[in-house]
Protein backbone atom coordinates (compact mmCIF):
# COMPACT_ATOMS: atom_id res chain seq x y z
CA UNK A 1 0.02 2.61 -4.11
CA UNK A 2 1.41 4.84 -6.09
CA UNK A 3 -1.93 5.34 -8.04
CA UNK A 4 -2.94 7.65 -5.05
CA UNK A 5 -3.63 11.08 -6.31
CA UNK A 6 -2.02 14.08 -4.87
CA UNK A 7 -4.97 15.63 -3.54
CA UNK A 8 -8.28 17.12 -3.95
CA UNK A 9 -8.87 18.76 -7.49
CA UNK A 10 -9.94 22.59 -6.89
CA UNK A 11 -13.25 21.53 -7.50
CA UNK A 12 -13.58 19.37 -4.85
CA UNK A 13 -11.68 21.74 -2.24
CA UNK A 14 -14.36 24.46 -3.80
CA UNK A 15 -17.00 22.26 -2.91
CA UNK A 16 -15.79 21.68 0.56
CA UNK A 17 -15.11 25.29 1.39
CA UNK A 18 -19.21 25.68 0.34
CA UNK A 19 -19.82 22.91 2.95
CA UNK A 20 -17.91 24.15 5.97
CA UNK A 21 -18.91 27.78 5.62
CA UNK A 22 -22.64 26.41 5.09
CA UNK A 23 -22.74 24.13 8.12
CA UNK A 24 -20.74 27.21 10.21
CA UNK A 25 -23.88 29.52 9.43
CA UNK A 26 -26.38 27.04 10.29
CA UNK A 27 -24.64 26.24 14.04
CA UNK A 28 -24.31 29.97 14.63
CA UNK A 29 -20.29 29.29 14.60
CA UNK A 30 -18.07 31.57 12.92
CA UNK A 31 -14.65 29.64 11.83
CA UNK A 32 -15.98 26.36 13.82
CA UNK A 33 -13.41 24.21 12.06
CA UNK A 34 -10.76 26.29 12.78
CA UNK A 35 -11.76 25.98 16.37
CA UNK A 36 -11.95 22.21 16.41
CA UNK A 37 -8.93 21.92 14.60
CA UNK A 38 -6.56 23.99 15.49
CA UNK A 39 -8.13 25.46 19.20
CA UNK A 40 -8.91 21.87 20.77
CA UNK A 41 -6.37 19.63 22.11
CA UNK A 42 -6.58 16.17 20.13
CA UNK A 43 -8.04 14.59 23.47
CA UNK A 44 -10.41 17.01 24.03
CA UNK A 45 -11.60 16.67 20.06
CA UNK A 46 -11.68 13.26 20.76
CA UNK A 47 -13.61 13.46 24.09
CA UNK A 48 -16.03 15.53 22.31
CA UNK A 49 -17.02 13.27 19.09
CA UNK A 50 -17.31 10.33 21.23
CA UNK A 51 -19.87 12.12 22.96
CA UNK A 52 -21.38 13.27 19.64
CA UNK A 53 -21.83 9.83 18.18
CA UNK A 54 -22.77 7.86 21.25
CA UNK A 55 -25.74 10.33 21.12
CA UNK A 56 -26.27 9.42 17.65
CA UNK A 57 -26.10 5.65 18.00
CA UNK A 58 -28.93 5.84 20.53
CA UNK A 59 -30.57 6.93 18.10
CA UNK A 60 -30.97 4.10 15.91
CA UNK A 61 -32.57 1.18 15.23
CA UNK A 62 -31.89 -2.20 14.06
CA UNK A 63 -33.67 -1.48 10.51
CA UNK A 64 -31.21 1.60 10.00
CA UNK A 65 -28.31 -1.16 10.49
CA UNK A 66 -29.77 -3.27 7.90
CA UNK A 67 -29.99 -0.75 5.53
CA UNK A 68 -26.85 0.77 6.50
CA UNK A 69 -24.93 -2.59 6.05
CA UNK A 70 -26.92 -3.06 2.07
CA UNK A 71 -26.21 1.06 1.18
CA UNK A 72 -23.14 1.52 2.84
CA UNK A 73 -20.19 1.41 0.30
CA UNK A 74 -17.13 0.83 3.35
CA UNK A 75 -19.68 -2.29 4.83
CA UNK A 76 -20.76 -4.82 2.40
CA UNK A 77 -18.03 -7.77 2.12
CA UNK A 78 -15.92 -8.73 -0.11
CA UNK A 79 -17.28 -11.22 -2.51
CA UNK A 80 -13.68 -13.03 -2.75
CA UNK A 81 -13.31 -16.93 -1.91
CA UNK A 82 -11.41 -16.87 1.55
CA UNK A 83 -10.20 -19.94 0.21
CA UNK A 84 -8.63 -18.69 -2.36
CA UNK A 85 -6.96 -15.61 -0.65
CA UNK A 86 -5.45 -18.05 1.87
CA UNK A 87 -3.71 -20.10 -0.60
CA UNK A 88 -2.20 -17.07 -2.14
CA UNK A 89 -0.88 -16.16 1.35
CA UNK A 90 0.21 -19.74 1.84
CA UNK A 91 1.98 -19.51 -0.59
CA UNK A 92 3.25 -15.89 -0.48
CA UNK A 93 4.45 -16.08 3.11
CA UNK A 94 6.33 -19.33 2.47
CA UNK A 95 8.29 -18.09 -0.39
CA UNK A 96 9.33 -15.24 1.68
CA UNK A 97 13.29 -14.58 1.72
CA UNK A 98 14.87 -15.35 5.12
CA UNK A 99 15.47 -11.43 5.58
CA UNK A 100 11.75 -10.74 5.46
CA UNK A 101 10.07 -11.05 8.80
CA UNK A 102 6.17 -11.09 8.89
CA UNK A 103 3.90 -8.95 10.70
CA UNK A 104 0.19 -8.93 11.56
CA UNK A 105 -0.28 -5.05 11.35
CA UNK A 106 -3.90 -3.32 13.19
CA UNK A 107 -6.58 -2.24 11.81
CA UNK A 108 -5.74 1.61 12.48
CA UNK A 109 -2.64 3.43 12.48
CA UNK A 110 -1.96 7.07 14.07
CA UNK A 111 -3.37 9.94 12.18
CA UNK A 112 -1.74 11.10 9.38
CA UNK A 113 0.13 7.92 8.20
CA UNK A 114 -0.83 8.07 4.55
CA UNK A 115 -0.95 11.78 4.41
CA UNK A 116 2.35 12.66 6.20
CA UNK A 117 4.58 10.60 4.46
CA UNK A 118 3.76 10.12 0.82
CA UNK A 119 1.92 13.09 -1.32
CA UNK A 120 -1.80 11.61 -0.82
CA UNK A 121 -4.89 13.72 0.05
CA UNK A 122 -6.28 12.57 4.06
CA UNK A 123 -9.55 12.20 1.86
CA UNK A 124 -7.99 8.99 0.73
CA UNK A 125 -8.22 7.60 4.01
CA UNK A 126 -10.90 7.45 6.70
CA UNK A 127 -9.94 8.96 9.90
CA UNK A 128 -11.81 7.99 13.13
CA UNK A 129 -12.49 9.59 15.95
CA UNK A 130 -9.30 8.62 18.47
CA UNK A 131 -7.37 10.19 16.71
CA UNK A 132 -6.39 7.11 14.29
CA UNK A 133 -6.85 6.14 10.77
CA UNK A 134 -7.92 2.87 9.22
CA UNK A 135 -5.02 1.59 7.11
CA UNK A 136 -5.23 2.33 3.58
CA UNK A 137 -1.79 1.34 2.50
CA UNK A 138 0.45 -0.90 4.76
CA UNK A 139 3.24 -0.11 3.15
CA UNK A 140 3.19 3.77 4.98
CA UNK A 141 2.66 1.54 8.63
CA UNK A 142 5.26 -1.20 7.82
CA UNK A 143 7.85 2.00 7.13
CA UNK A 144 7.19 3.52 10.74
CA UNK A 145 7.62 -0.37 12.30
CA UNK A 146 11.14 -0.04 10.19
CA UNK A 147 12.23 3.07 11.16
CA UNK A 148 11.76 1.74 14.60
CA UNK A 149 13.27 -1.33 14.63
CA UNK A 150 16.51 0.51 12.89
CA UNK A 151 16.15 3.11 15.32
CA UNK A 152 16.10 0.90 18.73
CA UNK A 153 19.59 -0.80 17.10
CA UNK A 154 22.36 0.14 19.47
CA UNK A 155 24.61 0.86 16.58
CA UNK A 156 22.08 2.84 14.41
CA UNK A 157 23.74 6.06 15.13
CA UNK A 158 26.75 4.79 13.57
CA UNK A 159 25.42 4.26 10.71
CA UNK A 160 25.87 0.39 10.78
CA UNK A 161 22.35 -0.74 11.58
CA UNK A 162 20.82 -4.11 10.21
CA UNK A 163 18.36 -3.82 7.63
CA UNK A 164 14.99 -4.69 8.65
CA UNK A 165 12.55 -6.55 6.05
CA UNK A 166 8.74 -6.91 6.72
CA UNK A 167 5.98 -8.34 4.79
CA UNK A 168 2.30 -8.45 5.60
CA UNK A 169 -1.10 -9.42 4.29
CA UNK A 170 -3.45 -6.91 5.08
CA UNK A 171 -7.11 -5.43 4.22
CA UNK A 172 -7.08 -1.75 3.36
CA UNK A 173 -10.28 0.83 3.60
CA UNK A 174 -10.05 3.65 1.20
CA UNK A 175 -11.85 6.73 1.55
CA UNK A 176 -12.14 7.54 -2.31
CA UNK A 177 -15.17 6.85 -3.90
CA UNK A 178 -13.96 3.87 -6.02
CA UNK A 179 -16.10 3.02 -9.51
CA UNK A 180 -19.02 1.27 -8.72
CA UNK A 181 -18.59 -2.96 -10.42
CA UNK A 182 -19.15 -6.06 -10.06
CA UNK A 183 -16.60 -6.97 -6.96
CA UNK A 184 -15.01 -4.21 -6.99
CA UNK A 185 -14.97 -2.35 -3.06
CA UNK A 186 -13.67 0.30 -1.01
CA UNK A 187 -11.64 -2.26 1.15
CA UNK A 188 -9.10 -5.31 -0.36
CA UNK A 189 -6.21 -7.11 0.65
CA UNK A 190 -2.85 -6.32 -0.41
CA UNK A 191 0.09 -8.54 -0.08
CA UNK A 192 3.27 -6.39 1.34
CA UNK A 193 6.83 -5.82 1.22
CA UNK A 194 9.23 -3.31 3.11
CA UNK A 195 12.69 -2.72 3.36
CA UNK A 196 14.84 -0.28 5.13
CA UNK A 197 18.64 0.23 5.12
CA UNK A 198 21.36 2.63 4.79
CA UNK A 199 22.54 3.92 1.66
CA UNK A 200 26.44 2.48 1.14
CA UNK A 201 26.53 4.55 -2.54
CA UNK A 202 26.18 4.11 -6.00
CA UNK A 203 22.26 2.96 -5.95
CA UNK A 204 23.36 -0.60 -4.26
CA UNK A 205 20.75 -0.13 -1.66
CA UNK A 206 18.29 0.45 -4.30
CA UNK A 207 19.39 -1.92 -7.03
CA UNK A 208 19.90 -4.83 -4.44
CA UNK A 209 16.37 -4.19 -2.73
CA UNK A 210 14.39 -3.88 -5.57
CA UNK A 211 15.86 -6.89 -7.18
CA UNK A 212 15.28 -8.53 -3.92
CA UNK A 213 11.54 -7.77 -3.88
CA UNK A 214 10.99 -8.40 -7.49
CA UNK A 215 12.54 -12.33 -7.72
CA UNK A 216 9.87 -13.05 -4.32
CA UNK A 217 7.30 -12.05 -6.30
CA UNK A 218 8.34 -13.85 -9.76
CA UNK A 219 9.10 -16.89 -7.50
CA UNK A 220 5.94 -16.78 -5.63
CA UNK A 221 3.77 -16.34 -8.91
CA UNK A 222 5.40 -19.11 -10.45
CA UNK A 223 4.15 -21.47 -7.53
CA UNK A 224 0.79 -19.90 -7.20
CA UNK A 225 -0.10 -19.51 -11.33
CA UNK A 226 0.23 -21.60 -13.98
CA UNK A 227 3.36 -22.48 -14.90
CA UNK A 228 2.52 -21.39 -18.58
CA UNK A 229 1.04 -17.48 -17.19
CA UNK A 230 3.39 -15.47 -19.10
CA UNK A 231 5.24 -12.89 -16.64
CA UNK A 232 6.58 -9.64 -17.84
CA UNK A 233 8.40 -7.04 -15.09
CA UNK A 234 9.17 -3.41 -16.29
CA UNK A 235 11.32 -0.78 -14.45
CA UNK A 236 11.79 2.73 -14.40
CA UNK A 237 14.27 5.18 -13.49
CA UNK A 238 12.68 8.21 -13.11
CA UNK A 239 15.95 10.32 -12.13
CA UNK A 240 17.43 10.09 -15.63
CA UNK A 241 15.94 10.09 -18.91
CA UNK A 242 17.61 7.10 -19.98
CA UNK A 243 18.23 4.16 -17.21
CA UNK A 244 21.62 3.99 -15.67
CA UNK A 245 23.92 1.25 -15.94
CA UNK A 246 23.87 0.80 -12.31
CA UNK A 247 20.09 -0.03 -12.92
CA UNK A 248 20.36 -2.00 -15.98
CA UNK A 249 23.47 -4.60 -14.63
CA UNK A 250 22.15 -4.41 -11.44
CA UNK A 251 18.38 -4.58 -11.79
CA UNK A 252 17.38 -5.79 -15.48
CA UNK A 253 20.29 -8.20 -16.17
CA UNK A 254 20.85 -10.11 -12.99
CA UNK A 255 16.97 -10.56 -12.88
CA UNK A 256 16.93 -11.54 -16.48
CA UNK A 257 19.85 -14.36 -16.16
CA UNK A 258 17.94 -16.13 -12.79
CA UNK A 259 14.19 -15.84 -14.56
CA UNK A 260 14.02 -17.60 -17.86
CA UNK A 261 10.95 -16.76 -19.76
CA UNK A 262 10.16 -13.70 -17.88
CA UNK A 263 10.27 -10.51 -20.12
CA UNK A 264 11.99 -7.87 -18.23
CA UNK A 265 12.79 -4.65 -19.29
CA UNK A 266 12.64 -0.49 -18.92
CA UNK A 267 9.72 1.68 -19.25
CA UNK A 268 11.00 4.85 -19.06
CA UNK A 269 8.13 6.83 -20.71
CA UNK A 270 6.21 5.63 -17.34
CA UNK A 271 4.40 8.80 -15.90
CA UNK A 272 2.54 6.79 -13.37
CA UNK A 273 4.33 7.17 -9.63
CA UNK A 274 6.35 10.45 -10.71
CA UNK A 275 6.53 12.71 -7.11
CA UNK A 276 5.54 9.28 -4.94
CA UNK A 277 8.60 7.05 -5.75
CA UNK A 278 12.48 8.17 -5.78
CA UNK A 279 14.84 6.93 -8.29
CA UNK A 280 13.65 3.85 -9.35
CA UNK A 281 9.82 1.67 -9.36
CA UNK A 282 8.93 -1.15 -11.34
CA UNK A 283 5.54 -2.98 -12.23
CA UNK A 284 5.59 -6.98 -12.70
CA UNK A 285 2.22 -7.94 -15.32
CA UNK A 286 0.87 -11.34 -15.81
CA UNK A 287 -1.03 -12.56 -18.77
CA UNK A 288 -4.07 -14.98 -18.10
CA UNK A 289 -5.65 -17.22 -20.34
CA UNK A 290 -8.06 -14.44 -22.37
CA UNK A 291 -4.87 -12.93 -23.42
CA UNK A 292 -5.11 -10.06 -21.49
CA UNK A 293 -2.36 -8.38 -19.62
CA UNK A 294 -2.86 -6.68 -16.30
CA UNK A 295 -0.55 -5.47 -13.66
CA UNK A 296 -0.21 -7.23 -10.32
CA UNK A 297 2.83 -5.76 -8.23
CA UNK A 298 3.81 -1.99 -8.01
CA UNK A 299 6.49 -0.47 -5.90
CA UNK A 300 9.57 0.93 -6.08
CA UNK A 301 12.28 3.32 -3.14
CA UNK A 302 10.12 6.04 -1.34
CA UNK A 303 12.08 8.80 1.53
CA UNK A 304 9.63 7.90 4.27
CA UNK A 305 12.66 6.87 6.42
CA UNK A 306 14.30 9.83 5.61
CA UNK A 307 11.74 11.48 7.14
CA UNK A 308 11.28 9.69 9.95
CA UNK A 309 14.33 9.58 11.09
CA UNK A 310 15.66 12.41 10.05
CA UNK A 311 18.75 11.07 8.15
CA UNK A 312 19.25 11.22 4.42
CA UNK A 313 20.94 8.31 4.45
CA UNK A 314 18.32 6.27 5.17
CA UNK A 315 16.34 4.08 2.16
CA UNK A 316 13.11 2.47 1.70
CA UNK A 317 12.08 0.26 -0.89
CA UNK A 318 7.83 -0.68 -1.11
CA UNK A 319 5.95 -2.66 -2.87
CA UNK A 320 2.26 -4.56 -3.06
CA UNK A 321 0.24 -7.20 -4.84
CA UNK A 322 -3.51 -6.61 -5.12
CA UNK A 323 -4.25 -10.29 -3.63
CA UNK A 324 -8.02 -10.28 -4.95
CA UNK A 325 -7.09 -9.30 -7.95
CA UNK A 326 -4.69 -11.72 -8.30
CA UNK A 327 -6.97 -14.57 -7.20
CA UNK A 328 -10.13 -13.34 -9.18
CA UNK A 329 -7.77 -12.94 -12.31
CA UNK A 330 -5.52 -15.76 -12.31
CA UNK A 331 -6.97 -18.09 -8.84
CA UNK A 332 -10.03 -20.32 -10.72
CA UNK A 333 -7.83 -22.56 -12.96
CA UNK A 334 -6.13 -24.97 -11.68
CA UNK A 335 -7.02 -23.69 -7.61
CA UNK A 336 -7.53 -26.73 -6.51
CA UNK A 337 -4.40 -28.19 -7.67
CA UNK A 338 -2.40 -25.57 -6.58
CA UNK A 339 -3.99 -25.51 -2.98
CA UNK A 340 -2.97 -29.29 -3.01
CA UNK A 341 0.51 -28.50 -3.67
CA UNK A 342 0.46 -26.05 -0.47
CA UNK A 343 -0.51 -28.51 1.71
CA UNK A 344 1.88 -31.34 0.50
């Protein structure tokens, strides 16, 4: 999530500008973006690109599909076991806190999500043409389905709404040109939590929330790992240079006395997330049987509420799991026996 860069460097917005004022000279339309941006009504824009491509898709034949499907780098599926990815949700979804309610999100969201609400270029994403986007991070969609589920609470304008926690399990496209590996594509699943509430003071919100998300996923990778995958969590808090004891007792140390053999600790030299998360983030690592560490969770509080709703009261704590990376990491040994212990 928070990976996400900013935007387009000023090479590639160089580039673009070439593009546009190219493809403007060749049509015989001066400023024709402007016009379709900014001139057309979203309907009408959408009226007319339906038109465009259903032209285009008459077009073509079924060989053009097969090499589409081969060349295409947002086509060619994942090479993940299924089997595998279902156990993880299995047992993700079952380890779930009470709180957390799960929700089977769509495929698009309205345009803008990703873009709107968190600093990420709408390059990142791929827009279609009804005026929707495909989801490239649930956790921007699962914020909107909080802020209005606090919002339709008859007591959220006094300020005494319930929280509302979803999760989901989701595929994401991305738009970015990803590195080119072995298994390594422009859509994957992530495994998602979201909270919303209202600040009561003194970081609580925060503290509590990211504590809560944190101990799901130690819990969950405990049941889905090895028992003997060594577990490390780290977090930051990025609005002081050293962490505040708010943070520490209520973050650090009630995580460390509930999780025996789990390292947890600060990283406060992180740089990683600065300008997409708030106050505080964390990471949670696993170590699998090569030795090597890599990260599996990221999240940490975001203002997307704040926006939405207009209130600075309002919090939001996010977070994901990569689930193929988890499962192509850490899901051959011992699958078998840990899909067995799902289904007892």
């Amino acid at each position: 999530m928070a990976s996400s860069p900013a935007g387009p460097s000023t090479s590639d917005l160089a580039n673009r500008s070439r593009i546009i004022n190219r493809i403007e000279r060749e049509a015989g339309v001066p400023r024709l973006a402007d016009i379709l941006s900014d001139r057309l009504a979203p309907t009408d824009l959408q009226s007319l690109l339906l038109e465009v491509y259903a032209r285009r898709a008459k077009k073509r034949d079924p060989k053009a599909l097969l090499d589409d499907h081969v060349s295409n780098r947002f086509t060619r599926p994942s090479a993940s076991d299924p089997t595998r990815l279902l156990a993880w949700d299995r047992v993700a979804f079952s380890t779930l806190p009470s709180v957390f309610q799960a929700v089977e999100l769509s495929p698009v969201c309205s345009l803008g999500t990703g873009s709107v609400l968190s600093p990420i270029s709408q390059d990142w994403t791929v827009s279609t043409i009804r005026n929707t986007e495909i989801v490239a991070d649930p956790t921007n969609v699962l914020a909107i389905e909080c802020a209005v589920r606090r919002r339709e609470q008859k007591n959220f304008s006094t300020g005494h709404a319930a929280s509302v926690h979803l999760a989901s399990s989701h595929r994401v496209l991305r738009g970015q040109k990803i590195s080119i590996r072995p298994g390594v594509l422009q859509h994957f699943r992530l495994f998602s939590l979201c909270s919303s509430g209202r600040d009561p003071g003194n970081l609580r919100y925060e503290t509590e929330t990211v504590r809560l998300h944190i101990g799901f996923f130690l819990k969950a990778f405990k049941k889905f790992l090895s028992s003997k995958t060594p577990l490390r969590v780290t977090s930051s808090d990025f609005s002081s240079g050293a962490a505040r004891s708010a943070v520490r007792s209520g973050v650090v140390d009630k995580l460390q006395s509930s999780h025996d053999g789990v390292k947890i600790g600060f990283d406060q030299e992180r740089k990683q997330g600065r300008g997409y998360y708030g106050a505080l983030c964390f990471k949670i690592f696993a170590t699998s049987s090569t030795g090597r560490e890599h990260e599996l969770v990221d999240g940490g509080d975001v203002n997307w509420t704040q926006k939405l709703l207009n209130n600075a009261k309002e919090r939001l704590v996010i977070s994901g799991c990569g689930s193929e990376r988890l499962c192509e990491l850490f899901g051959a040994t011992g699958f078998r026996q840990r899909l067995l212990r799902t289904e007892s």
